[in-house]
Protein backbone atom coordinates (compact mmCIF):
# COMPACT_ATOMS: atom_id res chain seq x y z
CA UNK A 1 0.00 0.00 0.00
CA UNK A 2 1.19 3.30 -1.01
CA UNK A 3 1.99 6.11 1.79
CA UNK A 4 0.50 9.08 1.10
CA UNK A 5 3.86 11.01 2.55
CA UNK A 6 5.89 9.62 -0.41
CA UNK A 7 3.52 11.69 -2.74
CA UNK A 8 3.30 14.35 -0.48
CA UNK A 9 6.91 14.65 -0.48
CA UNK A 10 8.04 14.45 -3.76
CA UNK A 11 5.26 17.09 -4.63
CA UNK A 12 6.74 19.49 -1.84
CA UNK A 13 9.97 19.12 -2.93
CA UNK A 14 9.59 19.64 -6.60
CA UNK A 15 7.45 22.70 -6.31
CA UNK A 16 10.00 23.97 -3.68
CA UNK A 17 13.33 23.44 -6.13
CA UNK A 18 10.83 25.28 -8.90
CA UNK A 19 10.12 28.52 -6.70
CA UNK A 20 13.18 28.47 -5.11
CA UNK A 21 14.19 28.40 -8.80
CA UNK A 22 11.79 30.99 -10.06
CA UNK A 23 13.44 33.53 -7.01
CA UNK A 24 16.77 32.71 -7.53
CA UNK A 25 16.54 33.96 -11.61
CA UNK A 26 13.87 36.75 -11.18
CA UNK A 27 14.08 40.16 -9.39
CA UNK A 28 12.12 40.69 -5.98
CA UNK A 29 8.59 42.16 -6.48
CA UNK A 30 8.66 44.14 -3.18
CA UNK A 31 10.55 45.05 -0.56
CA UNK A 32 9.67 45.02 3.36
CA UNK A 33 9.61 47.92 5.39
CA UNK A 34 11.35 47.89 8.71
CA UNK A 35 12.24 50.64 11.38
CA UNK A 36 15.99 51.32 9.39
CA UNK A 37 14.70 51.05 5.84
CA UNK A 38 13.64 49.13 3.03
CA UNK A 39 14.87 45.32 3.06
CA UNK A 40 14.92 43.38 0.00
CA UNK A 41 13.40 40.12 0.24
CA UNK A 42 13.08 37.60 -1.88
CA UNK A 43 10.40 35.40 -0.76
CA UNK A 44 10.25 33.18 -3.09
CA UNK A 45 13.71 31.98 -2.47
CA UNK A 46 12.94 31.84 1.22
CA UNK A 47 9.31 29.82 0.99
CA UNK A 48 10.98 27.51 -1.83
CA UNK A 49 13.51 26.10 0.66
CA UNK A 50 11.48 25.95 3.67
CA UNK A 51 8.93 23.84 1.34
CA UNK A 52 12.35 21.58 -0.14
CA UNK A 53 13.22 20.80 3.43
CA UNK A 54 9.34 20.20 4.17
CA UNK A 55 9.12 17.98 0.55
CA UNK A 56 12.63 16.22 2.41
CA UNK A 57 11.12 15.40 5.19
CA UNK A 58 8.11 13.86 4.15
CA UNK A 59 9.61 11.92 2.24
CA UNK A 60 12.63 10.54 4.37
CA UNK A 61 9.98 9.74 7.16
CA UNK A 62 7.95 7.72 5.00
CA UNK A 63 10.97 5.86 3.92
CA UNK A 64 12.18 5.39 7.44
CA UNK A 65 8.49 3.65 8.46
CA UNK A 66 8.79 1.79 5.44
CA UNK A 67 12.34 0.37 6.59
CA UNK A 68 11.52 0.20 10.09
CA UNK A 69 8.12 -1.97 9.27
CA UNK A 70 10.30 -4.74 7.17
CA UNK A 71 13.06 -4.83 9.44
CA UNK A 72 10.48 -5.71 12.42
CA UNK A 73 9.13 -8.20 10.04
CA UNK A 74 12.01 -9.42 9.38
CA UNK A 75 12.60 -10.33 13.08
CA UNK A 76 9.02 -11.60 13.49
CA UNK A 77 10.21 -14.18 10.59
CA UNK A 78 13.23 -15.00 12.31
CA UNK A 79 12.17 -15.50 15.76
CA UNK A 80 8.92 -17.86 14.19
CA UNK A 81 11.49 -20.03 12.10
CA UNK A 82 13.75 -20.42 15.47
CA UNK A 83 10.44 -21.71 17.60
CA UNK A 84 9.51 -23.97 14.92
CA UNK A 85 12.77 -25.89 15.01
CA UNK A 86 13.93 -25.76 18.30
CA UNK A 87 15.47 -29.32 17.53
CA UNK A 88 17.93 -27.77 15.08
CA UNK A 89 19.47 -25.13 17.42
CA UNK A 90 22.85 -25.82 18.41
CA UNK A 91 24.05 -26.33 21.50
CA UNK A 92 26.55 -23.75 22.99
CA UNK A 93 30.08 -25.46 24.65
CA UNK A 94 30.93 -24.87 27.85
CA UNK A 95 34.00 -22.75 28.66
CA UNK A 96 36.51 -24.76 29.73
CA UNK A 97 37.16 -22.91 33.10
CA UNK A 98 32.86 -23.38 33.82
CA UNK A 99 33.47 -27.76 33.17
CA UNK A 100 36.67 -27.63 35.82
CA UNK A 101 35.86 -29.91 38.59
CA UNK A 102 36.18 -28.77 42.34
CA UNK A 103 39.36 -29.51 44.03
CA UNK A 104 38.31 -30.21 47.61
């Protein structure tokens, strides 16, 4: 079943890398005003990174469940094969200084 972050992601992240884009080759349309003058601001640059990183991590987390899901059913698998053949588990030796005999 598809997770509706990997979409999610991918669509963040390629519209974020197209306005971050878009600012990075075109002029700012305004400028904000602040207490010691005008500052130029491109927001386009600014919002197409923050929506990259967003589009990132979307898409990282959804891999990560993904990953983390198989690897505990991967472990589920294991542990079910080991209880269903106990019989072919192998013994351990004992260390020899365990199998000493007491010298009393």
């Amino acid at each position: 079943m598809l997770d509706v972050r990997l979409p999610i992601g991918a669509l963040f992240f390629i519209l974020g890398i197209m306005i971050a884009g878009w600012g990075y080759t075109h002029a700012p349309a305004g400028s904000i005003e602040t207490k010691i003058g005008l500052l130029p601001l491109n927001i386009d640059i600014v919002w197409g990174w923050i929506m990259t990183c967003f589009g990132l991590a979307m898409f990282s987390y959804a891999r990560w469940e993904a990953l983390d899901t198989q690897e505990k059913a991967l472990k589920a698998a294991a542990s079910a094969a080991a209880a269903a053949s106990p019989a072919e588990a192998v013994a351990q030796p004992e260390s020899p200084a365990e199998s000493k005999p007491d010298e009393s």
